[in-house]
PDB file of N, CA and C in Angstrom:
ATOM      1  N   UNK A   1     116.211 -61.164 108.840  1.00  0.00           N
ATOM      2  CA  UNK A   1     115.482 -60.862 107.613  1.00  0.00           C
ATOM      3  C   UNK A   1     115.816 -59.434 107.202  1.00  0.00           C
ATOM      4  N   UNK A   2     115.802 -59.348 105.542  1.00  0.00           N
ATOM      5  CA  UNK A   2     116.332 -57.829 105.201  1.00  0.00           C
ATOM      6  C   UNK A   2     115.105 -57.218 104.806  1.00  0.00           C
ATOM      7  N   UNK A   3     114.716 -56.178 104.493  1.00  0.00           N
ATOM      8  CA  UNK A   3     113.822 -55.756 103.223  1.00  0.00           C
ATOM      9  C   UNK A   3     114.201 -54.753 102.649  1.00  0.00           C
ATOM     10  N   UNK A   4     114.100 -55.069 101.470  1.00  0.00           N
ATOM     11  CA  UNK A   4     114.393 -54.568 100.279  1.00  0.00           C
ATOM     12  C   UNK A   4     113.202 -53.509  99.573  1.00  0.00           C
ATOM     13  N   UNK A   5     113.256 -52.334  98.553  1.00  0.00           N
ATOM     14  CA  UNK A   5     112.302 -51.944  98.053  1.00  0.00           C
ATOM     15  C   UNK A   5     112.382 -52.325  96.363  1.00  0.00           C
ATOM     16  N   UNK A   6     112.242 -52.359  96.108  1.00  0.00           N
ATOM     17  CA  UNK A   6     112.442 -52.793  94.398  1.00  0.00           C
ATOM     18  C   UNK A   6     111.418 -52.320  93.434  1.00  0.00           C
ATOM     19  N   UNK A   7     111.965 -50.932  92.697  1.00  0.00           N
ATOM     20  CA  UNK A   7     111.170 -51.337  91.184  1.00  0.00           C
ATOM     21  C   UNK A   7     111.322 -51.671  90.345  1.00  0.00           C
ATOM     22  N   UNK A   8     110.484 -52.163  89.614  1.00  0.00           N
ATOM     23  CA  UNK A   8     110.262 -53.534  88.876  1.00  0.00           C
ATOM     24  C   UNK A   8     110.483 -52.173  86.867  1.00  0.00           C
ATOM     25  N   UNK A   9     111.674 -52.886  86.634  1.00  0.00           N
ATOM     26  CA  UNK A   9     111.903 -52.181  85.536  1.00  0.00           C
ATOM     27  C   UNK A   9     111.033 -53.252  83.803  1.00  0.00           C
ATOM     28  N   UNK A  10     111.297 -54.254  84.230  1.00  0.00           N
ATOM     29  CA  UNK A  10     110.998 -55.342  83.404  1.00  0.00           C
ATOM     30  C   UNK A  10     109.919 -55.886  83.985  1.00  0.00           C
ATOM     31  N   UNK A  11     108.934 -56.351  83.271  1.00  0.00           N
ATOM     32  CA  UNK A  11     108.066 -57.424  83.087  1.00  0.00           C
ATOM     33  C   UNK A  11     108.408 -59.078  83.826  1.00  0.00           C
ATOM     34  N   UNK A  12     109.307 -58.795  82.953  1.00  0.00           N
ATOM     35  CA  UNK A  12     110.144 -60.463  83.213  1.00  0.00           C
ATOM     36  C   UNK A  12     110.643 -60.798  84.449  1.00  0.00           C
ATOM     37  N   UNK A  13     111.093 -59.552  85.490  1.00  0.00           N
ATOM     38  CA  UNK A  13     111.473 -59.506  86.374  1.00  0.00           C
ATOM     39  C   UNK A  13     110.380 -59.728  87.869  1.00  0.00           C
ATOM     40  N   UNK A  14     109.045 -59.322  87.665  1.00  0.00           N
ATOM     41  CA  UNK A  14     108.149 -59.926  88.279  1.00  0.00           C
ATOM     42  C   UNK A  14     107.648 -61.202  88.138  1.00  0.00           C
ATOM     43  N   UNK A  15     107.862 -62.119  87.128  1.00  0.00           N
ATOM     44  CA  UNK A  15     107.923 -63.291  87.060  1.00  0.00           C
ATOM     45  C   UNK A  15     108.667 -64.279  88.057  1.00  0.00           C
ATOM     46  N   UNK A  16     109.865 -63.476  87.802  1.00  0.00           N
ATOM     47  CA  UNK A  16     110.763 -64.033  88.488  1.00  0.00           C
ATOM     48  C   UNK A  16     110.730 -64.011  90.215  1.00  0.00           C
ATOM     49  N   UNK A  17     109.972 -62.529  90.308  1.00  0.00           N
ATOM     50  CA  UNK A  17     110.268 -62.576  91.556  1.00  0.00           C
ATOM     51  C   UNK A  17     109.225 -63.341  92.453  1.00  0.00           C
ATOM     52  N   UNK A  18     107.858 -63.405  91.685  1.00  0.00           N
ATOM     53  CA  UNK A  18     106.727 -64.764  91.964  1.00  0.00           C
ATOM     54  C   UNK A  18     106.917 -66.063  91.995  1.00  0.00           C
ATOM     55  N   UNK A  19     107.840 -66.098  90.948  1.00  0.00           N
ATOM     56  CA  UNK A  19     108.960 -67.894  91.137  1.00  0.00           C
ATOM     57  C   UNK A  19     109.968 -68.013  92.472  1.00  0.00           C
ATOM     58  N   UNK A  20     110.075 -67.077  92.910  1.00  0.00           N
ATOM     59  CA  UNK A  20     111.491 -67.371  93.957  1.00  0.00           C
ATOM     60  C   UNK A  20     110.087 -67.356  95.200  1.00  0.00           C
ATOM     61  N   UNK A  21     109.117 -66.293  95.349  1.00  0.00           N
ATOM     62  CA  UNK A  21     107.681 -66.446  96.355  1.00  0.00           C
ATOM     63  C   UNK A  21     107.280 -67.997  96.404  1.00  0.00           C
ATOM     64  N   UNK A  22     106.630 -68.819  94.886  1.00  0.00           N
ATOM     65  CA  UNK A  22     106.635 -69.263  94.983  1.00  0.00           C
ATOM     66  C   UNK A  22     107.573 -70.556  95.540  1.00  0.00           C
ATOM     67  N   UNK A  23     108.791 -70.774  95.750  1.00  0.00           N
ATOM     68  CA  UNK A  23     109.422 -71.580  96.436  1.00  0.00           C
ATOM     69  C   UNK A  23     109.993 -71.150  98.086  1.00  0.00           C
ATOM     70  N   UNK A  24     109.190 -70.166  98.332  1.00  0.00           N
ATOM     71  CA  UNK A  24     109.143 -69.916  99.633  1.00  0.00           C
ATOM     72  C   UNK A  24     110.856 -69.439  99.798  1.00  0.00           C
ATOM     73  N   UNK A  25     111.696 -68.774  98.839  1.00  0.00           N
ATOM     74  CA  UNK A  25     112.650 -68.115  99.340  1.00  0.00           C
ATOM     75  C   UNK A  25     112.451 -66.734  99.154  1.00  0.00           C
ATOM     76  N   UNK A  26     111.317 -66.686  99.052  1.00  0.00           N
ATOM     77  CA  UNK A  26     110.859 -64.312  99.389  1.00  0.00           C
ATOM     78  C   UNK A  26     109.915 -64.128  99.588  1.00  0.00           C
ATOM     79  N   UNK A  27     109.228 -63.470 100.029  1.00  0.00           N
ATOM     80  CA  UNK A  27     107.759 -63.171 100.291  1.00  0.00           C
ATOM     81  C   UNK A  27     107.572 -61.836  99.713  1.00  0.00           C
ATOM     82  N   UNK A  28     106.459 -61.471  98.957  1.00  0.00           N
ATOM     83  CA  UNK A  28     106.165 -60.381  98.481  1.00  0.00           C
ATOM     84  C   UNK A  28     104.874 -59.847  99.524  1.00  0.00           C
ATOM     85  N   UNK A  29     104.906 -58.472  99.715  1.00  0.00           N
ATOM     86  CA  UNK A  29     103.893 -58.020 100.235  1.00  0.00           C
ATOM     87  C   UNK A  29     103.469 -55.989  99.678  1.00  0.00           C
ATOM     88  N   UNK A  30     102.547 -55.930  99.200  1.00  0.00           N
ATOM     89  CA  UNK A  30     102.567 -54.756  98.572  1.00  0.00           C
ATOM     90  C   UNK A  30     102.226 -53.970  99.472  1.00  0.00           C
ATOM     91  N   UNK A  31     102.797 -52.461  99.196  1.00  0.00           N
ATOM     92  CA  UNK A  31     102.555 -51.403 100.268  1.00  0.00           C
ATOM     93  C   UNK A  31     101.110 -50.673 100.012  1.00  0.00           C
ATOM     94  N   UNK A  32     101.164 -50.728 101.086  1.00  0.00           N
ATOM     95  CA  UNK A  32      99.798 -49.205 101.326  1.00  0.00           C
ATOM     96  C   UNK A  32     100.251 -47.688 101.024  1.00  0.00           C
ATOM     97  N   UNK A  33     100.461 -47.560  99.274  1.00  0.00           N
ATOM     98  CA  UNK A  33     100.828 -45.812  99.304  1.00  0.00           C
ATOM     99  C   UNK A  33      99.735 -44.983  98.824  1.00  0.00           C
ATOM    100  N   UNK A  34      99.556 -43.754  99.536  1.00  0.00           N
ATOM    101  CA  UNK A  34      98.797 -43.319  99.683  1.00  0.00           C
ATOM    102  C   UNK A  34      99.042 -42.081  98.115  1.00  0.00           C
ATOM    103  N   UNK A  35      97.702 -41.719  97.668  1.00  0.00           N
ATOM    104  CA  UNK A  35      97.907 -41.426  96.499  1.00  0.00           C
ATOM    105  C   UNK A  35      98.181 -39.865  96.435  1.00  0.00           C
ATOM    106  N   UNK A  36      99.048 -39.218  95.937  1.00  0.00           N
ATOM    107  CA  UNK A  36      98.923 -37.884  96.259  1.00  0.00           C
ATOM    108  C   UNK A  36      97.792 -36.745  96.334  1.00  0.00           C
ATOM    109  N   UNK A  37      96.890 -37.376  95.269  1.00  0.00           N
ATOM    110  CA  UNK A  37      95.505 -36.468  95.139  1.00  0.00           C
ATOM    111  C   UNK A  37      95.035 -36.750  96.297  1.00  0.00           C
ATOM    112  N   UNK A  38      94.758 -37.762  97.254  1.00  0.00           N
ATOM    113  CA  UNK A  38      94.208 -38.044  98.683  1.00  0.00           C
ATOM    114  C   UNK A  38      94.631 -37.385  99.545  1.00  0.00           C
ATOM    115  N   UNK A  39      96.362 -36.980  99.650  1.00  0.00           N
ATOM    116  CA  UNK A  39      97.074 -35.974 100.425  1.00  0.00           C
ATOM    117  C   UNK A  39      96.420 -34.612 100.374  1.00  0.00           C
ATOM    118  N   UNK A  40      96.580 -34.350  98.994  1.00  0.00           N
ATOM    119  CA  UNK A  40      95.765 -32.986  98.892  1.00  0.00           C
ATOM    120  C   UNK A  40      94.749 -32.903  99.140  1.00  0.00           C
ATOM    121  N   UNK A  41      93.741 -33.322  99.027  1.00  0.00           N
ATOM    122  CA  UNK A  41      92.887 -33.392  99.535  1.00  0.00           C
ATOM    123  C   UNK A  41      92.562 -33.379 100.950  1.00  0.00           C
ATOM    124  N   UNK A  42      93.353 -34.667 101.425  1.00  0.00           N
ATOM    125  CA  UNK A  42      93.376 -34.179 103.005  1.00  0.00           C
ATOM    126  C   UNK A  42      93.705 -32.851 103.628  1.00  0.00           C
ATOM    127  N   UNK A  43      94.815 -32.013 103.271  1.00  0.00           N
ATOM    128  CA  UNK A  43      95.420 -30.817 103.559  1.00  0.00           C
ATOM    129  C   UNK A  43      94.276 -29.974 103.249  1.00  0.00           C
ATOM    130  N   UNK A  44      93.409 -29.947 102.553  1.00  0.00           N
ATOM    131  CA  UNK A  44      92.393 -29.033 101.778  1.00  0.00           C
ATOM    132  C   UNK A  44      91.532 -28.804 102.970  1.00  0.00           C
ATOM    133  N   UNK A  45      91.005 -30.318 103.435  1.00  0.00           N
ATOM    134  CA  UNK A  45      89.890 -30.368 104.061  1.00  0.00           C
ATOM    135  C   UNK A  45      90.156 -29.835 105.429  1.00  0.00           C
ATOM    136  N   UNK A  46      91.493 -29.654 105.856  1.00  0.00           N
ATOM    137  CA  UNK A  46      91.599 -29.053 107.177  1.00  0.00           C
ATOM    138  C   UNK A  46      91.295 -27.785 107.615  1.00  0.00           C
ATOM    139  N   UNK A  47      91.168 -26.812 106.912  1.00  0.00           N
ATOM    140  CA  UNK A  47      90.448 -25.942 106.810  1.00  0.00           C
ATOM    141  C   UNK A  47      89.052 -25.546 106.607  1.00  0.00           C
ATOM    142  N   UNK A  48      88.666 -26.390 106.194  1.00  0.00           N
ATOM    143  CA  UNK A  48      87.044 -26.297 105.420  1.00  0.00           C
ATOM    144  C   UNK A  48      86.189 -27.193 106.165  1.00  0.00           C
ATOM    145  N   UNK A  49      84.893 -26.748 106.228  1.00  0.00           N
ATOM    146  CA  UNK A  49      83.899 -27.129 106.933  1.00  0.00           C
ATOM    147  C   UNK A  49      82.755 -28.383 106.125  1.00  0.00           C
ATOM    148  N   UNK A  50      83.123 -27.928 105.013  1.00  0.00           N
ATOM    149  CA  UNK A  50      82.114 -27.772 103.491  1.00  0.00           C
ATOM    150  C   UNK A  50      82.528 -28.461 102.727  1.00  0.00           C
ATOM    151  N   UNK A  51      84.428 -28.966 102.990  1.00  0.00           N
ATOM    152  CA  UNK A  51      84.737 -29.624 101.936  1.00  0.00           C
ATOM    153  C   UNK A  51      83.841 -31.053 101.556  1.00  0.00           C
ATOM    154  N   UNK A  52      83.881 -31.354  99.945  1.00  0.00           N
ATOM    155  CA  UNK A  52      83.597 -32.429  99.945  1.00  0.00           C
ATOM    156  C   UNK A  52      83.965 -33.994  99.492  1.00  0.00           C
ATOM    157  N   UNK A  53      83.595 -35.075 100.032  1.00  0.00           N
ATOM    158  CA  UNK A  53      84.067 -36.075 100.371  1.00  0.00           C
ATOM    159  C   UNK A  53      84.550 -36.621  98.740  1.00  0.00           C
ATOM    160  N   UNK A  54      85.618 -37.660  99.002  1.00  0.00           N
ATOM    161  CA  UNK A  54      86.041 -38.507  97.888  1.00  0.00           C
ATOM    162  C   UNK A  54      84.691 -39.381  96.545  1.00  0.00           C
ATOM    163  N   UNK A  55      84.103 -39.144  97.613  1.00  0.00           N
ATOM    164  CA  UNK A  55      82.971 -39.770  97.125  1.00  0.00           C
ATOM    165  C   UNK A  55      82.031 -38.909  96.074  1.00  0.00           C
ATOM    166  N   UNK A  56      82.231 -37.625  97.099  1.00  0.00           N
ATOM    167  CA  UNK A  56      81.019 -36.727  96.320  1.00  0.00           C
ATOM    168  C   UNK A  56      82.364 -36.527  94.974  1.00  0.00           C
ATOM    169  N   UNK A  57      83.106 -36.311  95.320  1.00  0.00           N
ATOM    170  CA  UNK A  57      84.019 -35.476  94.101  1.00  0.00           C
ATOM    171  C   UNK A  57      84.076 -36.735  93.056  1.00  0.00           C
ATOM    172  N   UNK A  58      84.639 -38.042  93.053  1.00  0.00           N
ATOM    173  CA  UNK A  58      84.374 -39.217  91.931  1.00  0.00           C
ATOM    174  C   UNK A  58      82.475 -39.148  91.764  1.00  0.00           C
ATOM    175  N   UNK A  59      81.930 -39.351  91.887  1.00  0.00           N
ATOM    176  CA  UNK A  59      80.291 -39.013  91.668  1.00  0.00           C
ATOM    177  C   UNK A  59      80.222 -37.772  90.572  1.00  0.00           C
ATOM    178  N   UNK A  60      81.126 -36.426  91.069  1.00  0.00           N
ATOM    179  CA  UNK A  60      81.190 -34.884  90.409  1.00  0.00           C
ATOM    180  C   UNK A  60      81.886 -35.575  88.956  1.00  0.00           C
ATOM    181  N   UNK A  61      82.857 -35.860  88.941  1.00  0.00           N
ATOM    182  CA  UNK A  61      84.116 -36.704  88.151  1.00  0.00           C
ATOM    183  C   UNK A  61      83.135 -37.455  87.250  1.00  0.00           C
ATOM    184  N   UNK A  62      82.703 -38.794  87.133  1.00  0.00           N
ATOM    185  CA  UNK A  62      81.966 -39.142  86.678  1.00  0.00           C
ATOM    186  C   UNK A  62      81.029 -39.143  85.767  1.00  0.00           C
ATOM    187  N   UNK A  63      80.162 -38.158  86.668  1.00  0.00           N
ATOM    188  CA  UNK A  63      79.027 -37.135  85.787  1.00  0.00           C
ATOM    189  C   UNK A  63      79.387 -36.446  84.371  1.00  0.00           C
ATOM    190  N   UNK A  64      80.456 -36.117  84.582  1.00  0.00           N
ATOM    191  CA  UNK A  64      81.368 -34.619  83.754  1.00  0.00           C
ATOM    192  C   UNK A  64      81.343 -35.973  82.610  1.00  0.00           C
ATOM    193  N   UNK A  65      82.332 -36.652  82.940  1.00  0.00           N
ATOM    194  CA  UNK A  65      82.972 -37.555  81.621  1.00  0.00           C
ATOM    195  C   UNK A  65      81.606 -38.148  80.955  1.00  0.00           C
ATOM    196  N   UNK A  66      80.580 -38.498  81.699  1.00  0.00           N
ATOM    197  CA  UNK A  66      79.410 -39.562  81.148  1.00  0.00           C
ATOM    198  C   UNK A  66      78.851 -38.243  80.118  1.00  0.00           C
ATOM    199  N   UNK A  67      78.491 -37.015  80.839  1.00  0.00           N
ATOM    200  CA  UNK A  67      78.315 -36.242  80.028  1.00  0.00           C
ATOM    201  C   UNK A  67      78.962 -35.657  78.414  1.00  0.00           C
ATOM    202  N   UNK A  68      80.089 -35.964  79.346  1.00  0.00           N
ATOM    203  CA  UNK A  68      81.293 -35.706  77.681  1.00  0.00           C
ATOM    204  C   UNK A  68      81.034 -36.668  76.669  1.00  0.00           C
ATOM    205  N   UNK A  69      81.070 -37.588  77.184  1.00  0.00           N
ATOM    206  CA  UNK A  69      80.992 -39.058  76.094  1.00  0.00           C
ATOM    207  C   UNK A  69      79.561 -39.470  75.372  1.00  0.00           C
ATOM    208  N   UNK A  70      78.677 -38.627  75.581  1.00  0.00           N
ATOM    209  CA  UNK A  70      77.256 -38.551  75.408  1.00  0.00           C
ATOM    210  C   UNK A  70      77.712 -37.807  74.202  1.00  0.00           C
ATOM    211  N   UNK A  71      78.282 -36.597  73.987  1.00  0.00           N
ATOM    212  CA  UNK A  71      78.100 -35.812  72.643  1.00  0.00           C
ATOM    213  C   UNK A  71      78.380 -36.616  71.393  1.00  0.00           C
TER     214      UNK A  71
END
């Protein structure tokens, strides 16, 4: 078995490649990539005692925009 990485330039071309899955000559399986803001973040927090979590910061995130969209 080979694997291949492929991006998908066309539309049409993921069609295709779900038609060949579907007849059981490829298997698709999507990767686990990790998002760069999460990297940074991680690197951040190695230092810090205080930093805060993904959670608190989308919650912080959130707030801001609900607030914005209120005016």
């Amino acid at each position: 078995m080979e694997t291949l990485r492929i991006d998908i330039l066309n539309p049409k071309a993921k069609t295709l490649l779900k038609d060949l899955a579907d007849l059981n000559l490829i298997r698709i399986k999507k990767e686990n990539v990790k998002s760069e803001f999460k990297e940074v973040l991680e690197k951040l927090r190695v230092d810090s005692d205080d930093a805060p979590s993904l959670d608190e910061i989308t919650e912080e995130v959130e707030s801001v925009r609900k607030a914005r969209y209120e005016k």
